[in-house]
Every structure is written in C-alpha cells, then in structure tokens.
PDB file of N, CA and C in Angstrom:
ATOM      1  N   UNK A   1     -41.384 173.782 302.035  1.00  0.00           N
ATOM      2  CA  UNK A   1     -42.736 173.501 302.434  1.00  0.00           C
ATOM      3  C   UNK A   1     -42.701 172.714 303.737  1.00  0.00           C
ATOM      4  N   UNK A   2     -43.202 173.485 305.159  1.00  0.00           N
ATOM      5  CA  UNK A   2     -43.760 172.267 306.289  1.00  0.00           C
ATOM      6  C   UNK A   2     -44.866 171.849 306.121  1.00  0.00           C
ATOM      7  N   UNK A   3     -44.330 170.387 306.757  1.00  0.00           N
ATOM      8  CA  UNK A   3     -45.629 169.659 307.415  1.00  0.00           C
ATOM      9  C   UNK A   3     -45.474 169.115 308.892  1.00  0.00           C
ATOM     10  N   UNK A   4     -45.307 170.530 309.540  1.00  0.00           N
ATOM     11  CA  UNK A   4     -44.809 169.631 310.810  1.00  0.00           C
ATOM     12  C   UNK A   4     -46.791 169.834 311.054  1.00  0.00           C
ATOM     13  N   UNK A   5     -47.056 169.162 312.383  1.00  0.00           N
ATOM     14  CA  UNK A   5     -48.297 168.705 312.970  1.00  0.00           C
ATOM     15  C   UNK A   5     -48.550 169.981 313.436  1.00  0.00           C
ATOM     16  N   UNK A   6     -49.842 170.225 313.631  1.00  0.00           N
ATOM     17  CA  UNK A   6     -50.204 171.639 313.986  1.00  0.00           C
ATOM     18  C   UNK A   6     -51.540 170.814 315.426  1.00  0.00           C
ATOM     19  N   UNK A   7     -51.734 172.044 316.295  1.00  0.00           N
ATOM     20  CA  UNK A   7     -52.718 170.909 317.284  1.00  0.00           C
ATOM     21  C   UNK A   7     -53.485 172.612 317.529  1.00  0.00           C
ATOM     22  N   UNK A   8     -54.776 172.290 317.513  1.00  0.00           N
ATOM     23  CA  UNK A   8     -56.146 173.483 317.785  1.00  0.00           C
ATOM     24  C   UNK A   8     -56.301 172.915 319.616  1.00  0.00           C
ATOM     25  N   UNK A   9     -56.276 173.691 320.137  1.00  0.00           N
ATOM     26  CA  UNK A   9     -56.767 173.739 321.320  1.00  0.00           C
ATOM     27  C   UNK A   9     -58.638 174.547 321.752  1.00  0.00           C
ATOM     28  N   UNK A  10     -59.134 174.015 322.340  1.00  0.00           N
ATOM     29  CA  UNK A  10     -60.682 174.450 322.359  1.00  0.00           C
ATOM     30  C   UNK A  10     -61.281 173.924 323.811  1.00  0.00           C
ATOM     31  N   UNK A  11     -61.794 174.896 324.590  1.00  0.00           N
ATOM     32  CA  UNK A  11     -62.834 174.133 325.373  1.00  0.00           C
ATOM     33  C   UNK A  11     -63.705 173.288 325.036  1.00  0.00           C
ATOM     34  N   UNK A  12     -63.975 172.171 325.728  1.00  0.00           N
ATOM     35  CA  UNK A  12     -65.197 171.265 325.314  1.00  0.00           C
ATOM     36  C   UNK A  12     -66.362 171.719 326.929  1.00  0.00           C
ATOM     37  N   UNK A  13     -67.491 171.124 326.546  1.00  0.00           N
ATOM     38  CA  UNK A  13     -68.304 171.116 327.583  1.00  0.00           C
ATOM     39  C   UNK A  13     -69.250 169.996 327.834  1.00  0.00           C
ATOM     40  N   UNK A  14     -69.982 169.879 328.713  1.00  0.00           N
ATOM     41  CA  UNK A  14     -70.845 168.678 329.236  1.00  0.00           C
ATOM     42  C   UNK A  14     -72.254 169.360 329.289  1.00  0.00           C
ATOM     43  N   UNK A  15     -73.237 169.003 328.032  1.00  0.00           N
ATOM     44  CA  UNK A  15     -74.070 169.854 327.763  1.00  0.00           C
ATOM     45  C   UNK A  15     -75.070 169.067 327.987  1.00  0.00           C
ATOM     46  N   UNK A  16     -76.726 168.939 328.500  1.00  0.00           N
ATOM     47  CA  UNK A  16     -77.543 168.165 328.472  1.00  0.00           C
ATOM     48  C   UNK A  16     -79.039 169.208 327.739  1.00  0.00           C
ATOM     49  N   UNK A  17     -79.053 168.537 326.422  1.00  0.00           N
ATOM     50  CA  UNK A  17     -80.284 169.400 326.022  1.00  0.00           C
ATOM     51  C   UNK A  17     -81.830 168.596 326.612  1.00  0.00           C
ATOM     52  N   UNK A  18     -82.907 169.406 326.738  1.00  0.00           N
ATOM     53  CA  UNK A  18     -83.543 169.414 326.793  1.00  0.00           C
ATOM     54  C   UNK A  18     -84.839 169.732 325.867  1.00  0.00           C
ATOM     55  N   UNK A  19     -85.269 168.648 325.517  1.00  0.00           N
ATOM     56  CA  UNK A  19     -86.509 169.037 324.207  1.00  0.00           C
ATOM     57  C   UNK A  19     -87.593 168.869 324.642  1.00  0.00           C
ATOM     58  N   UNK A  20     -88.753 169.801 324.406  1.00  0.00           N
ATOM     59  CA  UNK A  20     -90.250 169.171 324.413  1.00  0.00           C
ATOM     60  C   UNK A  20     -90.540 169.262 323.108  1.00  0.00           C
ATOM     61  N   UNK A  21     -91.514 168.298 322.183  1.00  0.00           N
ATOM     62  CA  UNK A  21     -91.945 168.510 321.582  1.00  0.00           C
ATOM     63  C   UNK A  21     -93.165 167.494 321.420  1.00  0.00           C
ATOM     64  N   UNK A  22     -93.462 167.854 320.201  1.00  0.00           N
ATOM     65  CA  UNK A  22     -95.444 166.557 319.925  1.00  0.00           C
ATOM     66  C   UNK A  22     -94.558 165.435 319.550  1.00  0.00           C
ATOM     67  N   UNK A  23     -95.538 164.968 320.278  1.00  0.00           N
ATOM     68  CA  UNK A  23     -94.819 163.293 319.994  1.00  0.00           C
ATOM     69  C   UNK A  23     -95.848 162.847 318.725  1.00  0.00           C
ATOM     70  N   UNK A  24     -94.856 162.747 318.082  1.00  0.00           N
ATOM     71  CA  UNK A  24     -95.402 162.149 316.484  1.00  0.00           C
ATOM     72  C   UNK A  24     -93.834 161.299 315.624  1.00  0.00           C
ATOM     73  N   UNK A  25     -94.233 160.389 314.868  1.00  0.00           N
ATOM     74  CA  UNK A  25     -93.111 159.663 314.190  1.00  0.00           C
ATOM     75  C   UNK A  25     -92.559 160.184 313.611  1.00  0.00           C
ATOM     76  N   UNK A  26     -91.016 159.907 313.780  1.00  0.00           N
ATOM     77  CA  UNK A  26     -89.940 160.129 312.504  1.00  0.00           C
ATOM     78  C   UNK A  26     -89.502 161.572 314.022  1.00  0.00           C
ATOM     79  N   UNK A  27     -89.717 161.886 314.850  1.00  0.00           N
ATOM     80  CA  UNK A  27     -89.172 163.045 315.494  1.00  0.00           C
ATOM     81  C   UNK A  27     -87.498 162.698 316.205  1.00  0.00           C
ATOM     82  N   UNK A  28     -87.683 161.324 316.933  1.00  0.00           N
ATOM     83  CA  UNK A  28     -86.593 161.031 317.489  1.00  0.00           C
ATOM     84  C   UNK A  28     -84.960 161.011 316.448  1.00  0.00           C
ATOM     85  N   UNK A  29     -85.421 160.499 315.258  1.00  0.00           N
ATOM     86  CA  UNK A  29     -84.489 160.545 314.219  1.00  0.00           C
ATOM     87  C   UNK A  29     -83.832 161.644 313.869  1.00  0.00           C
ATOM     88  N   UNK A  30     -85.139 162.406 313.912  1.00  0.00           N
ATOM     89  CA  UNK A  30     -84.766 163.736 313.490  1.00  0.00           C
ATOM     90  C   UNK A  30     -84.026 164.854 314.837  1.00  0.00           C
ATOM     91  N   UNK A  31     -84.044 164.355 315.855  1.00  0.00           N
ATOM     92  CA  UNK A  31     -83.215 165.322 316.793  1.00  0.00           C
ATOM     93  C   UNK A  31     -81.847 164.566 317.133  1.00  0.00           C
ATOM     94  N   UNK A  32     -81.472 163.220 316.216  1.00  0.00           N
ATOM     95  CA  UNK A  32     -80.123 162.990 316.340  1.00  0.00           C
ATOM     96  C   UNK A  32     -79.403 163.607 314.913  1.00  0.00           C
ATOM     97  N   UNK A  33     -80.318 164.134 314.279  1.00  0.00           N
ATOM     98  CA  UNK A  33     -79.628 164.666 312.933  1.00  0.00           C
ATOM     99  C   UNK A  33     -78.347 165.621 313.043  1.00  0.00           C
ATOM    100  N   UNK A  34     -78.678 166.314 314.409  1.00  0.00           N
ATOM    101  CA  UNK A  34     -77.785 167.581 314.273  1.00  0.00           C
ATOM    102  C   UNK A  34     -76.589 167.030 314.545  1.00  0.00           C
ATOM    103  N   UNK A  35     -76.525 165.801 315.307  1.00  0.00           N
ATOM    104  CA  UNK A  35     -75.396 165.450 315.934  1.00  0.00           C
ATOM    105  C   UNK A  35     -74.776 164.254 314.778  1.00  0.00           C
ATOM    106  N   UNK A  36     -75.486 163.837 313.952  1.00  0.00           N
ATOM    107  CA  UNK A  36     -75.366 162.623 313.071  1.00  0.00           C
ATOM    108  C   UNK A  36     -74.312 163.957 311.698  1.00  0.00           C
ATOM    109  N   UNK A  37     -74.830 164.561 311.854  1.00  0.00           N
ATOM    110  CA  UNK A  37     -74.404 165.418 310.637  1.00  0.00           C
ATOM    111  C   UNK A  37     -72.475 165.877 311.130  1.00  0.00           C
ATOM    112  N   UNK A  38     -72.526 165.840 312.372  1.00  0.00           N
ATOM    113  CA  UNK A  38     -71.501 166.353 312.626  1.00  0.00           C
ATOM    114  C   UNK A  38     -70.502 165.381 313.205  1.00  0.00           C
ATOM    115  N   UNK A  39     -70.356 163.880 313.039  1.00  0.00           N
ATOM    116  CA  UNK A  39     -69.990 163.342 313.273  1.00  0.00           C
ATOM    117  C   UNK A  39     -70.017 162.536 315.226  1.00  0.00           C
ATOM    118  N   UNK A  40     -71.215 162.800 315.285  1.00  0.00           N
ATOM    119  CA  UNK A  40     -71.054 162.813 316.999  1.00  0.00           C
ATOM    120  C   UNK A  40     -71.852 161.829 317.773  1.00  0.00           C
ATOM    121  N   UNK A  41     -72.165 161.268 318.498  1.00  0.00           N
ATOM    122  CA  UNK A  41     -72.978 160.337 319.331  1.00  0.00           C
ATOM    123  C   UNK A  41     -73.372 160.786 320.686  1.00  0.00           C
ATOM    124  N   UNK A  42     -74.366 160.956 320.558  1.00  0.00           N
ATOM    125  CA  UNK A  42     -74.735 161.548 322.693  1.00  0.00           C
ATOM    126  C   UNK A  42     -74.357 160.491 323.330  1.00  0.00           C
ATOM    127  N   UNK A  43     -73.850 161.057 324.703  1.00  0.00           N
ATOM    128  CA  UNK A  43     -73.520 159.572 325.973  1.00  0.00           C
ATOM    129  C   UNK A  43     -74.847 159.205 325.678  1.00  0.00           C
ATOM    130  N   UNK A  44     -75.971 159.870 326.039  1.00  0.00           N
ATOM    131  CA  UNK A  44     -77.215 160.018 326.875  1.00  0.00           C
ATOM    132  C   UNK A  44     -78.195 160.035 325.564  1.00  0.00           C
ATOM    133  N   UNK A  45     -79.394 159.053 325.187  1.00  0.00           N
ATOM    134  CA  UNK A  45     -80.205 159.535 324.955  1.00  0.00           C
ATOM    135  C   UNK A  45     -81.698 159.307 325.645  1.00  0.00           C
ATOM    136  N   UNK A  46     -83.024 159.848 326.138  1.00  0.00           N
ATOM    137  CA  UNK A  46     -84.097 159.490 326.897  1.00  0.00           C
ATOM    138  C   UNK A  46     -84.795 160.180 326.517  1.00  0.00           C
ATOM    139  N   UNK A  47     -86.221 159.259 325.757  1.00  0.00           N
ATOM    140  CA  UNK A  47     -86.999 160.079 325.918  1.00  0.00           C
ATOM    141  C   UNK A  47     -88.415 159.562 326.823  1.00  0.00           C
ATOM    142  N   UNK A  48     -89.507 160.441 326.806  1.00  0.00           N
ATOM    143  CA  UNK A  48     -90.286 160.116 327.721  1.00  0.00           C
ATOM    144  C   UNK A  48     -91.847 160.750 327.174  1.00  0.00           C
ATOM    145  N   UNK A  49     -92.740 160.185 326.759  1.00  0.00           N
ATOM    146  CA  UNK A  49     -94.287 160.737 326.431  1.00  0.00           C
ATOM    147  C   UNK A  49     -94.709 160.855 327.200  1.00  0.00           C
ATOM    148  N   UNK A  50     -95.455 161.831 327.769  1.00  0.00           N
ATOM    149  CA  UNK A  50     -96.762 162.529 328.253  1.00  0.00           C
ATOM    150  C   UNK A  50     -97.902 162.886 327.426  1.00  0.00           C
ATOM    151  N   UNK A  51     -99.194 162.125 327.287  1.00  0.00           N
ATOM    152  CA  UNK A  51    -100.342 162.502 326.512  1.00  0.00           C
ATOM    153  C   UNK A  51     -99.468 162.685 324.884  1.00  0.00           C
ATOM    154  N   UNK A  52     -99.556 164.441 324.343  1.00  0.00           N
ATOM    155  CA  UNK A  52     -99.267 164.581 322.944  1.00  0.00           C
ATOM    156  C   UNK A  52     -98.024 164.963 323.029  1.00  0.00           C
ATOM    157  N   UNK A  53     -97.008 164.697 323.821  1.00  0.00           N
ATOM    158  CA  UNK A  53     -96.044 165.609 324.115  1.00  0.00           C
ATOM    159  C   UNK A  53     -94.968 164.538 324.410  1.00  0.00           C
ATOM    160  N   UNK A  54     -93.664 164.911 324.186  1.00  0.00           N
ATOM    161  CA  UNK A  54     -92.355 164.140 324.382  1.00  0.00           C
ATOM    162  C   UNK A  54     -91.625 165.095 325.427  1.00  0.00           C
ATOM    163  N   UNK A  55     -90.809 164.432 325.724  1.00  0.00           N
ATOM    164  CA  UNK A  55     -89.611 164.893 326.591  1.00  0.00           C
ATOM    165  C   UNK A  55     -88.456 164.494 326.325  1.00  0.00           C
ATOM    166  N   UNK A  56     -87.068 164.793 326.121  1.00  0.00           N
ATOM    167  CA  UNK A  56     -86.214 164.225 325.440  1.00  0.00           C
ATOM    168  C   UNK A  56     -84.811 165.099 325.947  1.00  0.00           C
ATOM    169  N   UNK A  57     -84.290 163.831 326.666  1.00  0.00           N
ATOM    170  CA  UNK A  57     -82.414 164.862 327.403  1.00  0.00           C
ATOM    171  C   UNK A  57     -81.978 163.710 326.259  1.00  0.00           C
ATOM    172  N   UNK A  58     -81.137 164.697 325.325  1.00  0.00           N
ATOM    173  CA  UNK A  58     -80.000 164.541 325.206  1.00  0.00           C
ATOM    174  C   UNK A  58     -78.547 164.840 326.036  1.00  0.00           C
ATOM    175  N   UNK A  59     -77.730 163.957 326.092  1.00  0.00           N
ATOM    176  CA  UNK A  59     -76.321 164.449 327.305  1.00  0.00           C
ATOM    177  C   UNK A  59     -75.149 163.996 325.866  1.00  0.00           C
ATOM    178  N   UNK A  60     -74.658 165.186 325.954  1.00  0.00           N
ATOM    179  CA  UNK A  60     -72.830 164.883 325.292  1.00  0.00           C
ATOM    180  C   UNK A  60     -71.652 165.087 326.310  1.00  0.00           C
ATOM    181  N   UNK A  61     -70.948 164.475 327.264  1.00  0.00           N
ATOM    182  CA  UNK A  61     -70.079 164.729 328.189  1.00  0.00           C
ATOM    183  C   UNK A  61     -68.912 165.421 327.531  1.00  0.00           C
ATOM    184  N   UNK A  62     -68.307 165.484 326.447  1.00  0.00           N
ATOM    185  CA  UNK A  62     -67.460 166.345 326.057  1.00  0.00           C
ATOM    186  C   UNK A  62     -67.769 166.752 324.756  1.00  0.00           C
ATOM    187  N   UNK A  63     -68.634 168.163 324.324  1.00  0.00           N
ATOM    188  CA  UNK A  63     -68.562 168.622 323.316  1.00  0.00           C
ATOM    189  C   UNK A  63     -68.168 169.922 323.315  1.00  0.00           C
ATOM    190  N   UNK A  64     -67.623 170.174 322.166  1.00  0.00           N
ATOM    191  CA  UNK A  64     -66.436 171.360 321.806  1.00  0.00           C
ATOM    192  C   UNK A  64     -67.481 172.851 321.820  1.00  0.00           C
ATOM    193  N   UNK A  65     -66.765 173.572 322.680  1.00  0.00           N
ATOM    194  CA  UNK A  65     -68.113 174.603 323.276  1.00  0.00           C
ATOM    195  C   UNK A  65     -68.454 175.497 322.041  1.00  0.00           C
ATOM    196  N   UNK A  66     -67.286 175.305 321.324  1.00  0.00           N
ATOM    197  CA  UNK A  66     -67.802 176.404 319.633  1.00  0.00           C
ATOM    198  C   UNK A  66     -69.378 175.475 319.014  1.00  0.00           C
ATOM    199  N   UNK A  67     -69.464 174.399 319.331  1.00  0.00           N
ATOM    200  CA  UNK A  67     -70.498 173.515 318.673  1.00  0.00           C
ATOM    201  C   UNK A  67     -71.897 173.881 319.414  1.00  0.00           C
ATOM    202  N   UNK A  68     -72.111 174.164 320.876  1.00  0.00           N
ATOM    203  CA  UNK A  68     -73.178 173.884 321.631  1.00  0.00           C
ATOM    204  C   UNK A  68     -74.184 174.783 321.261  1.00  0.00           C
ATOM    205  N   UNK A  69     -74.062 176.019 320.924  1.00  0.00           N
ATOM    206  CA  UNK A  69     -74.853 177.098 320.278  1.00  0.00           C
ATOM    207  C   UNK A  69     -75.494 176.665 319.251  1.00  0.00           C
ATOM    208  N   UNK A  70     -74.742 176.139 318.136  1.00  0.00           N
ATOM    209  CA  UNK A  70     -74.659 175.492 316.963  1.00  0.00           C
ATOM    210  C   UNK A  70     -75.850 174.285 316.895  1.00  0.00           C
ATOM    211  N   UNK A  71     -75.487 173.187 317.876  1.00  0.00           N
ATOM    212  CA  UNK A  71     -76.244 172.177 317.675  1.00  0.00           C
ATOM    213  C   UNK A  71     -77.876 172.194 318.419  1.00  0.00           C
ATOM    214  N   UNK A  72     -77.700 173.725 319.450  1.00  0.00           N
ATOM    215  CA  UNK A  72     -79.212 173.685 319.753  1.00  0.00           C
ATOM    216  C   UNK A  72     -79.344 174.715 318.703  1.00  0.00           C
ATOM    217  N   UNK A  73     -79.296 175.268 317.816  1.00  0.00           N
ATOM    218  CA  UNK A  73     -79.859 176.100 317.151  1.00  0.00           C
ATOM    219  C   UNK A  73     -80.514 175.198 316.255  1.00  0.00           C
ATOM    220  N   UNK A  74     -79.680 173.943 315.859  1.00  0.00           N
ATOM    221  CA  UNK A  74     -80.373 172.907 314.701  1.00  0.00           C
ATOM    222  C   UNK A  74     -81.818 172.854 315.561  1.00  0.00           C
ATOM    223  N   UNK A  75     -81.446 172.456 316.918  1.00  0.00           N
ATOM    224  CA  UNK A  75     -82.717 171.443 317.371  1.00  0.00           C
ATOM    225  C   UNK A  75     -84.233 172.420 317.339  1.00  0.00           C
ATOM    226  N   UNK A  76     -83.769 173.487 317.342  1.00  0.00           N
ATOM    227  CA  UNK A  76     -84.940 174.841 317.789  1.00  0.00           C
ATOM    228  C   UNK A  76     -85.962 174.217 316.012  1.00  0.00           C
ATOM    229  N   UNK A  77     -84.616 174.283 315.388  1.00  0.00           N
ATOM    230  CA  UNK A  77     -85.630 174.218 314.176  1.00  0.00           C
ATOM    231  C   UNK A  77     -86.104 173.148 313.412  1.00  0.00           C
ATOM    232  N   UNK A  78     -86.257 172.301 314.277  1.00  0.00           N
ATOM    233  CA  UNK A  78     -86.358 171.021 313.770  1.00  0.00           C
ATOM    234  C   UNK A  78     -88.256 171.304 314.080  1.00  0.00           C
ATOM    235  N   UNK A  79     -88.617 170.637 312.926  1.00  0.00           N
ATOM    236  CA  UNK A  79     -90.575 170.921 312.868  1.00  0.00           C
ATOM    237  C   UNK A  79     -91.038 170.004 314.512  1.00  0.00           C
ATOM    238  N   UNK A  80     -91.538 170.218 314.926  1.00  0.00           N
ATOM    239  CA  UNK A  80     -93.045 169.748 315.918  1.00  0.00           C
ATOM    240  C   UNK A  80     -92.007 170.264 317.298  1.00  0.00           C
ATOM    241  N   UNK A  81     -90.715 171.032 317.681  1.00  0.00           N
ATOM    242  CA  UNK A  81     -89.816 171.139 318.847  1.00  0.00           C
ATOM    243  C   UNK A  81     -90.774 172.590 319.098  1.00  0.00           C
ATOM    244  N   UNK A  82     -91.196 172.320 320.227  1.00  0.00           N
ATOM    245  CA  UNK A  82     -91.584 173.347 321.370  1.00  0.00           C
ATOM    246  C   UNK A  82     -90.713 174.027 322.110  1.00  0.00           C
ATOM    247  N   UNK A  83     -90.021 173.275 322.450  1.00  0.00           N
ATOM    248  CA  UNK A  83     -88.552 174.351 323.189  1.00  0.00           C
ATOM    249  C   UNK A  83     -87.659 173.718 323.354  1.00  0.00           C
ATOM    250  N   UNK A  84     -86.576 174.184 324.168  1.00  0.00           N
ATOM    251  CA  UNK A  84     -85.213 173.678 323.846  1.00  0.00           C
ATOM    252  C   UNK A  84     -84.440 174.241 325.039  1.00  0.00           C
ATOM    253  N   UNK A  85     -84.269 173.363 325.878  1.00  0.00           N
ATOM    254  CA  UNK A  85     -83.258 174.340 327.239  1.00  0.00           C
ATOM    255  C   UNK A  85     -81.985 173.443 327.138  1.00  0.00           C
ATOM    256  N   UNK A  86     -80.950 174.115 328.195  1.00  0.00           N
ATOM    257  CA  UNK A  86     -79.522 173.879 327.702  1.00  0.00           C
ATOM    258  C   UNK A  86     -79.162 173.699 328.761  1.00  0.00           C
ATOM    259  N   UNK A  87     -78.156 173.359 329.306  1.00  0.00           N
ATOM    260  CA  UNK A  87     -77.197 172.919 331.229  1.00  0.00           C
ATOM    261  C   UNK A  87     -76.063 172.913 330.456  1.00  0.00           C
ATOM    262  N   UNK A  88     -75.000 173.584 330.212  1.00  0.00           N
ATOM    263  CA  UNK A  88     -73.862 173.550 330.154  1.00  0.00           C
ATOM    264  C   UNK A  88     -73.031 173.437 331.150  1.00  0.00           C
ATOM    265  N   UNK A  89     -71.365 173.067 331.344  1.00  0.00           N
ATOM    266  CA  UNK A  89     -70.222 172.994 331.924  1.00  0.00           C
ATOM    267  C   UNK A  89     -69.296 172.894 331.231  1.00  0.00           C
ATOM    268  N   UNK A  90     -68.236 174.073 331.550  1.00  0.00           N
ATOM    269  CA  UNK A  90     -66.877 173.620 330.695  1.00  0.00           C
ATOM    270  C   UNK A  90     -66.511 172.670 331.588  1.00  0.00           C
ATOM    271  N   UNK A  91     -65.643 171.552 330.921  1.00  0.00           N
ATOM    272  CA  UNK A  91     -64.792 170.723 331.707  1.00  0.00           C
ATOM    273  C   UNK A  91     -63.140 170.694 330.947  1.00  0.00           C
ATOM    274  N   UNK A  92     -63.432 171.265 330.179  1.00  0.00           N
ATOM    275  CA  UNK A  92     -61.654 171.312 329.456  1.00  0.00           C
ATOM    276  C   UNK A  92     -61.452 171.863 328.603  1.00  0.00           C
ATOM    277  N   UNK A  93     -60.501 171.185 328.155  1.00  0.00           N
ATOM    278  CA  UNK A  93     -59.384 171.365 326.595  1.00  0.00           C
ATOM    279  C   UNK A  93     -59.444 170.366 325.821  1.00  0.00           C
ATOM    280  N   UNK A  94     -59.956 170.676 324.457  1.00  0.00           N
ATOM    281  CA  UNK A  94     -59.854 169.527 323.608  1.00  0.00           C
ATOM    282  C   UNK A  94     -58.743 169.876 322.549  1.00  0.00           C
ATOM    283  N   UNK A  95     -57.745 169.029 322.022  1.00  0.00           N
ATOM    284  CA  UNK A  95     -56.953 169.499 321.233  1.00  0.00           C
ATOM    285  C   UNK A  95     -56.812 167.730 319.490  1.00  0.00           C
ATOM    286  N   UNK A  96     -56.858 168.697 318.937  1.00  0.00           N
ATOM    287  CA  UNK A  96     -57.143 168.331 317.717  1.00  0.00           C
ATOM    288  C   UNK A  96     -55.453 167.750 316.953  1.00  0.00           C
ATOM    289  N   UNK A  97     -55.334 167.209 316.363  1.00  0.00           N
ATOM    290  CA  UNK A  97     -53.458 167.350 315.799  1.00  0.00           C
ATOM    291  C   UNK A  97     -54.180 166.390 314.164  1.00  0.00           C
ATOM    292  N   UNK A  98     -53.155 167.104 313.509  1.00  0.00           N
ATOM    293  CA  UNK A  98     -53.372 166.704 311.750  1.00  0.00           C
ATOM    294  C   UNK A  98     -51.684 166.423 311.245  1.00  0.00           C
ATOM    295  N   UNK A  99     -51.419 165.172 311.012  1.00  0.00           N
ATOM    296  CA  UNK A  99     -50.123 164.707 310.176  1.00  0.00           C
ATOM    297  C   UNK A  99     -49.915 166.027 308.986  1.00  0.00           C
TER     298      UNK A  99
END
C-alpha cells in the first residue's frame, strides 16, 4: 500500500463578480454564502445603494478556475439578484498536496 503525497495542479484566476440586486436585508449575507460554503474569503468586498437597488464587486485574486462558473451560478440564484457579470484572468497554477 502507498502513501506517497500526490499534488493536483489547476489554474486559479482573479475574478471580480459583479451583482445588482434590491437592496433589502439579510442579502449581503446571503451573497457570501457561496463562498462561505466553500471554504473561501473574497480579497474584496463593496457594496453600494442606489434608490431600491445594490451594487456589489466581489474580488477573489486567486480562485481555482474549475470554481468560477460554479460560484456565479450560486449567486444567479440567490432570491432579489438581478444580474451577475464576471471579469476573469488566469494568473496561474494552484497545486494542492495531501500526506
């Protein structure tokens, strides 16, 4: 039986989402869920009201590009989100290693 270390190699990227949605309570919580669920913290969070409406960049400077699809798909469906735009960049290689 091995256990030698095994290491996953993956692009990461520098993603800045973009949310509009109604500004109403309990929303901000709810658009760190996707990232809370997955163990993650944005560099970046800002948001900004206009009248009934929010504005909200999230920025992750290195997230693993298999995830970015993934974590705006949460945000699309999160209740009162109007839309959802994306700015991606690969910037690398992330590599993973397990004892």
């Amino acid at each position: 039986m091995s256990y030698e270390s095994w290491t996953h190699s993956g692009l990461h990227a520098a993603v800045r989402f973009t949310v509009v949605a109604d500004a109403e309570p309990g929303l901000l919580p709810r658009l760190l869920q996707p990232f809370a669920k997955r163990d993650l913290i944005p560099d970046r969070f800002d948001a900004s009201r206009s009248g009934d409406r929010l504005r909200v960049d999230i920025v992750m400077q290195a997230l693993a590009a298999d995830l970015v699809h993934l974590v705006e798909g949460n945000l699309r469906q999160i209740v009162g989100v109007q839309s959802v735009s994306r700015r991606q960049e690969i910037t690398g290689l992330v590599q993973r290693r397990a004892a």
